[in-house]
Protein backbone atom coordinates (compact mmCIF):
# COMPACT_ATOMS: atom_id res chain seq x y z
CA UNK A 1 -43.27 44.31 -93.88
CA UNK A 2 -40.47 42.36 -92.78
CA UNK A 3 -36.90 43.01 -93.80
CA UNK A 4 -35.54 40.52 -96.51
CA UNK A 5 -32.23 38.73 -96.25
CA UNK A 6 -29.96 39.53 -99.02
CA UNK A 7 -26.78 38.34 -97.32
CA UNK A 8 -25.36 35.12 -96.52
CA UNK A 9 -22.55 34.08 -94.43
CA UNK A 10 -21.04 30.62 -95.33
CA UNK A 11 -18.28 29.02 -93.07
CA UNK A 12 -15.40 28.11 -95.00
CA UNK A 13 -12.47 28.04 -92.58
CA UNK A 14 -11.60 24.23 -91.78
CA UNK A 15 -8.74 22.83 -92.85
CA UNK A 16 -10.76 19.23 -93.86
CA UNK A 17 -7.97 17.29 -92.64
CA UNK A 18 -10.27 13.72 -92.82
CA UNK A 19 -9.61 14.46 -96.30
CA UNK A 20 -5.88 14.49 -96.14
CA UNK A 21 -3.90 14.39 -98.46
CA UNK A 22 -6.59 15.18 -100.80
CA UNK A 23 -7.30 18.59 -99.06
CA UNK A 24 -3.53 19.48 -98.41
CA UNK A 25 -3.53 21.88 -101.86
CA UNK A 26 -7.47 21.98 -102.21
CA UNK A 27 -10.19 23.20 -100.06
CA UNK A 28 -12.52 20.72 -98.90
CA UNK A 29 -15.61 22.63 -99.97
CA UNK A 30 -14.17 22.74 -103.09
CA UNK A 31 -14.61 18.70 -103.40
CA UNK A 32 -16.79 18.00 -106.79
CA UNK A 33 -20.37 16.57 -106.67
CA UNK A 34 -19.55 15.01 -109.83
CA UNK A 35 -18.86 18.41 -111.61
CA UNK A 36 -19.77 20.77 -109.56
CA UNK A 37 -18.28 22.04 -105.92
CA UNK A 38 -19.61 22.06 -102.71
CA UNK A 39 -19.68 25.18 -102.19
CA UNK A 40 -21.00 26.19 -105.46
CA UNK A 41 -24.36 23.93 -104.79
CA UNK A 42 -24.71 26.16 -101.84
CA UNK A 43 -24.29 29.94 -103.17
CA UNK A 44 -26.84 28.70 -105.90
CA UNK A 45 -29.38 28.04 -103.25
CA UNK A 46 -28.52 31.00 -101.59
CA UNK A 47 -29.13 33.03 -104.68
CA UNK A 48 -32.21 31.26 -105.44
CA UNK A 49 -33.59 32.90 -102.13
CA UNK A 50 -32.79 36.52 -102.47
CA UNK A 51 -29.40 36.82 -101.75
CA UNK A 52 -27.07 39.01 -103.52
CA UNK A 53 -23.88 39.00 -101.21
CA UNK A 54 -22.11 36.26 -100.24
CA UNK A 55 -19.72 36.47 -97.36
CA UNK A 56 -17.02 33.90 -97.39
CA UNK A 57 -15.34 33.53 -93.81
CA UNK A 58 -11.79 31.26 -95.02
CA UNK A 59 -8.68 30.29 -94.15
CA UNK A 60 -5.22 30.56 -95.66
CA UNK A 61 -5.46 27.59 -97.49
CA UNK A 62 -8.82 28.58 -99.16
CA UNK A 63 -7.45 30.81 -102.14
CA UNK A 64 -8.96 28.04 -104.36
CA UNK A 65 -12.20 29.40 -103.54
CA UNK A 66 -11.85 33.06 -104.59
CA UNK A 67 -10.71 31.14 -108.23
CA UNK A 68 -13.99 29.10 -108.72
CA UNK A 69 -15.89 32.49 -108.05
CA UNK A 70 -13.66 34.94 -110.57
CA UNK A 71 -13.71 35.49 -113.85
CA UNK A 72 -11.67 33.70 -115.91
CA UNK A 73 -10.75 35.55 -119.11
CA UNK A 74 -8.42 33.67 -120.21
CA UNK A 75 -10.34 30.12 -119.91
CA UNK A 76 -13.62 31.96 -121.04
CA UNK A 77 -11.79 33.01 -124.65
CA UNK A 78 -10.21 29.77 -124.73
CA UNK A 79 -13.41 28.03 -124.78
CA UNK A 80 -15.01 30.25 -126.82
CA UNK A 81 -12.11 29.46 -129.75
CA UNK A 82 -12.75 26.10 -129.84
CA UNK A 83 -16.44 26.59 -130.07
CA UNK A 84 -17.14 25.64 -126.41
CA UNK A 85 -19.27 28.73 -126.38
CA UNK A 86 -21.53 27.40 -123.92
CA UNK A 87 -19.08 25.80 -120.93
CA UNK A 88 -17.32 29.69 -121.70
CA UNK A 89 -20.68 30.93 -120.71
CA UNK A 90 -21.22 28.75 -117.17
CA UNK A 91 -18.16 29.49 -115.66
CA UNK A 92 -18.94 32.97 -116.96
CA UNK A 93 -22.25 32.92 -114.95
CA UNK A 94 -20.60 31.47 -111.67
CA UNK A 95 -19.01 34.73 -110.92
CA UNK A 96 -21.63 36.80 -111.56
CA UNK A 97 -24.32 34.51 -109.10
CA UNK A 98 -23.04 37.35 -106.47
CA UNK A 99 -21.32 40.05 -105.04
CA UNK A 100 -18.48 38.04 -103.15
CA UNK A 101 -16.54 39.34 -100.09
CA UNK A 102 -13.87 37.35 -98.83
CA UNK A 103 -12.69 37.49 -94.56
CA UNK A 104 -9.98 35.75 -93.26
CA UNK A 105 -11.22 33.77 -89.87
CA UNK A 106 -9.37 35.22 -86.76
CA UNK A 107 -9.86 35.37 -83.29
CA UNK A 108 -10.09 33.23 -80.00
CA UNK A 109 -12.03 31.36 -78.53
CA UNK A 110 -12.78 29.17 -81.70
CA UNK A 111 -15.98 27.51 -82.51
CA UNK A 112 -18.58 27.67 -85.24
CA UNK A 113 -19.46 31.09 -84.04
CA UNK A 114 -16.78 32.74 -84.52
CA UNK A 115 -17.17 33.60 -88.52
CA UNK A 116 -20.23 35.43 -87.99
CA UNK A 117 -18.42 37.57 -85.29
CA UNK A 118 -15.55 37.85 -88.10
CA UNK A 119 -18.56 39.36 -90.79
CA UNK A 120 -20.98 40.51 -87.94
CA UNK A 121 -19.87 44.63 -89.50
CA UNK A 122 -21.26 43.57 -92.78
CA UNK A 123 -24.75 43.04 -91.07
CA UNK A 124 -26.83 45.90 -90.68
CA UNK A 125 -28.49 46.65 -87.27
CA UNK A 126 -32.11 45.73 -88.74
CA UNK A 127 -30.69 42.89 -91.04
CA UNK A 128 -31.37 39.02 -91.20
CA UNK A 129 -28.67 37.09 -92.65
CA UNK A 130 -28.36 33.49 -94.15
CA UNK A 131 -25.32 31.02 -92.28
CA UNK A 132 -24.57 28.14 -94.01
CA UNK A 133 -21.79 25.08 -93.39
CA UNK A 134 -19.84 25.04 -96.01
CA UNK A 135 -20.00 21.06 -96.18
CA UNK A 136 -23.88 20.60 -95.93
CA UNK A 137 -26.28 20.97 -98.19
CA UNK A 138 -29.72 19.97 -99.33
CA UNK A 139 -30.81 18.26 -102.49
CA UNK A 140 -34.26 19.62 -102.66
CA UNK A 141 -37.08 20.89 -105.33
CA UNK A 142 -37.58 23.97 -104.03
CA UNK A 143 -34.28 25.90 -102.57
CA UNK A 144 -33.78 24.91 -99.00
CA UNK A 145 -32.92 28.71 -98.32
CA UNK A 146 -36.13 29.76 -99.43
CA UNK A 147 -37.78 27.00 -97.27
CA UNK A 148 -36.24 29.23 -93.99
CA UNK A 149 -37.18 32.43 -95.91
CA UNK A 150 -40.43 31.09 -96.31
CA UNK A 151 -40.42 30.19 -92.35
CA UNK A 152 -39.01 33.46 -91.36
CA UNK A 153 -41.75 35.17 -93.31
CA UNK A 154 -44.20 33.09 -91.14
CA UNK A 155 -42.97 33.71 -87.77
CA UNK A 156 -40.56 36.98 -88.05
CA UNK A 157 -38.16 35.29 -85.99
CA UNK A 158 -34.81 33.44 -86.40
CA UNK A 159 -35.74 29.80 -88.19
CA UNK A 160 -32.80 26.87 -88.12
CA UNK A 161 -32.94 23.98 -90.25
CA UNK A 162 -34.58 20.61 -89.02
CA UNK A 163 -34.72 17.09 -90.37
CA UNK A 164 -36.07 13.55 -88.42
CA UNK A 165 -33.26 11.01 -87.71
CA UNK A 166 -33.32 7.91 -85.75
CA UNK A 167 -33.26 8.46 -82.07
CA UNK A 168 -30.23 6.13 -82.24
CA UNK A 169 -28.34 8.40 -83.96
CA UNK A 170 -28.81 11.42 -81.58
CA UNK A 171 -25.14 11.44 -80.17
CA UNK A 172 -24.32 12.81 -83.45
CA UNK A 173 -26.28 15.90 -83.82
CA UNK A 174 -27.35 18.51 -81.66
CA UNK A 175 -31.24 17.69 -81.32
CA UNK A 176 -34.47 20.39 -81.22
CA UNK A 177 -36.67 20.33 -77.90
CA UNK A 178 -39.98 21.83 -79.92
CA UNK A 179 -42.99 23.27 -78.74
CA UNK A 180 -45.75 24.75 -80.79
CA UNK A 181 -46.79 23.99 -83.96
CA UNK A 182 -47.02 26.82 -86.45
CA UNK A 183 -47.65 25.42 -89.83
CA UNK A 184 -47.50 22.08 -91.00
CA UNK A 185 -43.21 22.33 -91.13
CA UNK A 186 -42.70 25.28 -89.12
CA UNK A 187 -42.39 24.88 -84.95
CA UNK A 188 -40.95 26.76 -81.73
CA UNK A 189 -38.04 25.79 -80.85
CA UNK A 190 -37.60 25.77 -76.62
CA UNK A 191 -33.96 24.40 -77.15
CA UNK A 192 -31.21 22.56 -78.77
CA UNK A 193 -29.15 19.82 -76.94
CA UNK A 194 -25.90 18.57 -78.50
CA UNK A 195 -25.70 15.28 -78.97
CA UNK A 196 -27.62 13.94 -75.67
CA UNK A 197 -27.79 10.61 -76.94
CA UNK A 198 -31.16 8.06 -77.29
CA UNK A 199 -31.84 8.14 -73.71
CA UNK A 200 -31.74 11.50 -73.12
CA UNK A 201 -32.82 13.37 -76.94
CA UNK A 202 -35.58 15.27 -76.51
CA UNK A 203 -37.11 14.12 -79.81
CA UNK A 204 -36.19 13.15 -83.09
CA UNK A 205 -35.56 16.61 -85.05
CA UNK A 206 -31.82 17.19 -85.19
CA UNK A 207 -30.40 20.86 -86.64
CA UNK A 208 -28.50 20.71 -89.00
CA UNK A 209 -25.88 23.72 -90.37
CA UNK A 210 -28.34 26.13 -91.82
CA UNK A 211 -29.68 29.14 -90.01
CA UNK A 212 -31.71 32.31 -91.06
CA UNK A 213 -31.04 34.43 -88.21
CA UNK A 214 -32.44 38.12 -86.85
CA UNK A 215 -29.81 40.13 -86.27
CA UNK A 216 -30.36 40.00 -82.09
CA UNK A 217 -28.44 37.09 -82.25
CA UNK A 218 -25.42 38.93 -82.63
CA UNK A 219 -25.26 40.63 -79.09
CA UNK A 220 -25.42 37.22 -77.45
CA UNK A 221 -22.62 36.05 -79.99
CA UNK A 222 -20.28 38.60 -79.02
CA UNK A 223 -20.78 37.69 -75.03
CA UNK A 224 -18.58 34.62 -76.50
CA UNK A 225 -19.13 32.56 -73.87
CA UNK A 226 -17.72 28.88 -74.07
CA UNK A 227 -19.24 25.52 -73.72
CA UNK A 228 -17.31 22.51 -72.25
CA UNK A 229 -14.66 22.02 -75.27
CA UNK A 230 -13.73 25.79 -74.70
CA UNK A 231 -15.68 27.22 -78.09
CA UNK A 232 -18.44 29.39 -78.65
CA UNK A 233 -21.02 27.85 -80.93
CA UNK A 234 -24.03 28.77 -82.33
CA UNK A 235 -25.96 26.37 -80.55
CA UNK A 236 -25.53 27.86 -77.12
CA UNK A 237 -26.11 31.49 -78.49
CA UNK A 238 -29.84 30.26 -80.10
CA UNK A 239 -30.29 28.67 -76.85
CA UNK A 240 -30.44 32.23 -75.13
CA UNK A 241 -32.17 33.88 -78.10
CA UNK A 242 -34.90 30.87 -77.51
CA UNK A 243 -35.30 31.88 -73.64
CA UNK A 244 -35.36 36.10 -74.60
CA UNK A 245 -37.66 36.10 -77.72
CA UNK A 246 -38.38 32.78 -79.75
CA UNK A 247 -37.05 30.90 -81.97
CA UNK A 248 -38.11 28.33 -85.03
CA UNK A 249 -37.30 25.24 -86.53
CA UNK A 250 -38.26 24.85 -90.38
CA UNK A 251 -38.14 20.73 -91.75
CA UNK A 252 -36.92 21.04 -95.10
CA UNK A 253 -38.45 19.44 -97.85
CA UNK A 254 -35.45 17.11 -99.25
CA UNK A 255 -32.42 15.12 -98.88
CA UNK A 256 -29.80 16.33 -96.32
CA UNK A 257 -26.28 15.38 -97.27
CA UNK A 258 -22.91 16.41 -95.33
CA UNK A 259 -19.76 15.89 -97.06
CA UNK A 260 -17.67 16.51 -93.84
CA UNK A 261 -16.17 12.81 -93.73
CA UNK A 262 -15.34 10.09 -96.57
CA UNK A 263 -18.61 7.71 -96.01
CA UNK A 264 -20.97 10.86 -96.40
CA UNK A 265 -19.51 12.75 -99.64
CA UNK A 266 -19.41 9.46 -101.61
CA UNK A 267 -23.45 9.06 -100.30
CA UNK A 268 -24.12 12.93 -102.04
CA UNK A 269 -21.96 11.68 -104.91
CA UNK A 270 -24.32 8.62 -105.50
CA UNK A 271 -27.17 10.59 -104.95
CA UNK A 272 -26.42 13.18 -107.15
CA UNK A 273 -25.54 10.62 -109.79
CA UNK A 274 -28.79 8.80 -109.28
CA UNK A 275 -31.24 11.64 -109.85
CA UNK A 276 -28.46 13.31 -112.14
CA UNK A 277 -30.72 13.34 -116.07
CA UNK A 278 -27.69 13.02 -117.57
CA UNK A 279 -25.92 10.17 -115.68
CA UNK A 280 -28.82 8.40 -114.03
CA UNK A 281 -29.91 5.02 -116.16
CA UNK A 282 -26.56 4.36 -117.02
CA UNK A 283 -24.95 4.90 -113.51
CA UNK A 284 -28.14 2.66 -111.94
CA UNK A 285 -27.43 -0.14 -114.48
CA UNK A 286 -23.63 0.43 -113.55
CA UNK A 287 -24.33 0.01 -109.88
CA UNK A 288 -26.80 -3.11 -110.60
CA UNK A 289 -24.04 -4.62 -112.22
CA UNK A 290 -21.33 -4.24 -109.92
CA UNK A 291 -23.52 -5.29 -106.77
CA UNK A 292 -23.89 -8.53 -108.56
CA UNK A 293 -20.11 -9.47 -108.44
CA UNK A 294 -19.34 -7.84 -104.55
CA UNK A 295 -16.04 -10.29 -105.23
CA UNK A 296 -14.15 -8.35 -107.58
């Protein structure tokens, strides 16, 4: 039987300066989707899939984070006094999702590889592991992270997230070269080519930032070789796991949203608010109304 994940490394380093001066005091994965962080959204789906520690690779500026994910004993009894028994109760809940561990990013060269060389001693030998962006996520019915558990559990191999984007749009991602078909979501993945552009994309199937990885990977890691900006990403280190073993590419069933710049987080915002039970009809009738006078 295969070994389960039960850890996750998320990526919470970058100083979000698009953000500025929004993020100056506040991490940017710590921006709300309407009441709820970033970051939060994706330790729930982590959880949701098995995982039970959460490895947060941050930055000097990311003490915020720790906060959200501590107890709060004060704030709990507060709320509890004023008969807010319930809110006392979430916030309760939030730091109990996990077992956090918290790692300071360090090192040179940079590059989205580096945290998992940062937390690579917290990985056993025999262990997959969960990365995640910490400003991507996926609004879906069933837990994106179990959708690349699921896949992994197919295959036994390292599975990276896929969606379909217009072949105009392929200077902005790096884009899957994929091979055989393994079940109706699930496919080989020969290669991944960063942001090659319509002319030259090798399909349509972009990754996006969430991996379930075999623990191989990490060998090729710590080569930390560097691609043409001087970094070592992830990307390049797949691309060598693809040509020793194999490697898969799981489409997930949902609605990608990355909150890295202004234009994207207010689309997750909307979308959130549109689908939100609470919110939706009047926020729709809101939105009606307002497209109606585009003057004001």
């Amino acid at each position: 039987m295969l070994k389960q994940p039960t850890k996750a490394i998320i990526c919470a380093a970058g100083l979000g300066t698009r953000f500025l001066p929004q993020t100056k005091a506040m991490p940017k994965e710590m921006l709300p989707i309407i009441d709820k962080p970033v970051i939060q959204i994706i330790v729930e789906q982590a959880v949701a899939a098995g995982v039970t520690d959460i490895i947060m690779v941050t930055g000097s500026t990311k003490r915020a984070i720790e906060d959200h994910f501590d107890r709060s004993d004060e704030l709990e009894a507060d709320l509890r006094e004023k008969g807010k028994g319930d809110k006392a109760d979430e916030i309760k809940a939030i730091a109990e999702l996990a077992n956090f561990i918290y790692i300071r990013q360090k090192g040179t060269p940079k590059g989205n590889a580096r945290p998992i060389l940062n937390a690579q001693h917290l990985i056993d030998d025999d262990e997959p592991f969960f990365v995640f962006f910490a400003d991507d996520f996926f609004r879906s019915t069933t837990a994106w992270p179990l959708q690349l558990k699921d896949a992994y559990n197919q295959t036994g191999k390292s599975v990276i997230s896929l969606i379909e984007v217009d072949k105009k749009d392929a200077d902005k991602y790096g884009m899957a070269e994929i091979d055989e078909q393994v079940s109706e979501r699930v496919f080989r993945v020969k290669s991944l080519v960063e942001k090659p552009g319509f002319e030259k994309t090798p399909s349509a199937f972009a990754s996006v930032g969430s991996y379930l990885l075999t623990p191989d990977i990490l060998p090729l890691i710590a080569q930390e070789k560097t691609g043409p900006k001087g970094e070592i990403t992830l990307a390049d280190s797949i691309n060598e796991l693809a040509i020793q073993d194999k490697v898969y590419g799981c489409f997930i069933e949902g609605v990608w949203h990355d909150t890295g710049d202004q234009l994207k987080y207010l689309e997750a915002v909307v979308d959130a608010a549109l689908v939100n039970p609470r919110y939706s009809q009047d926020f729709r009738q809101y939105l009606d109304a307002r497209l109606k006078q585009p003057e004001l």
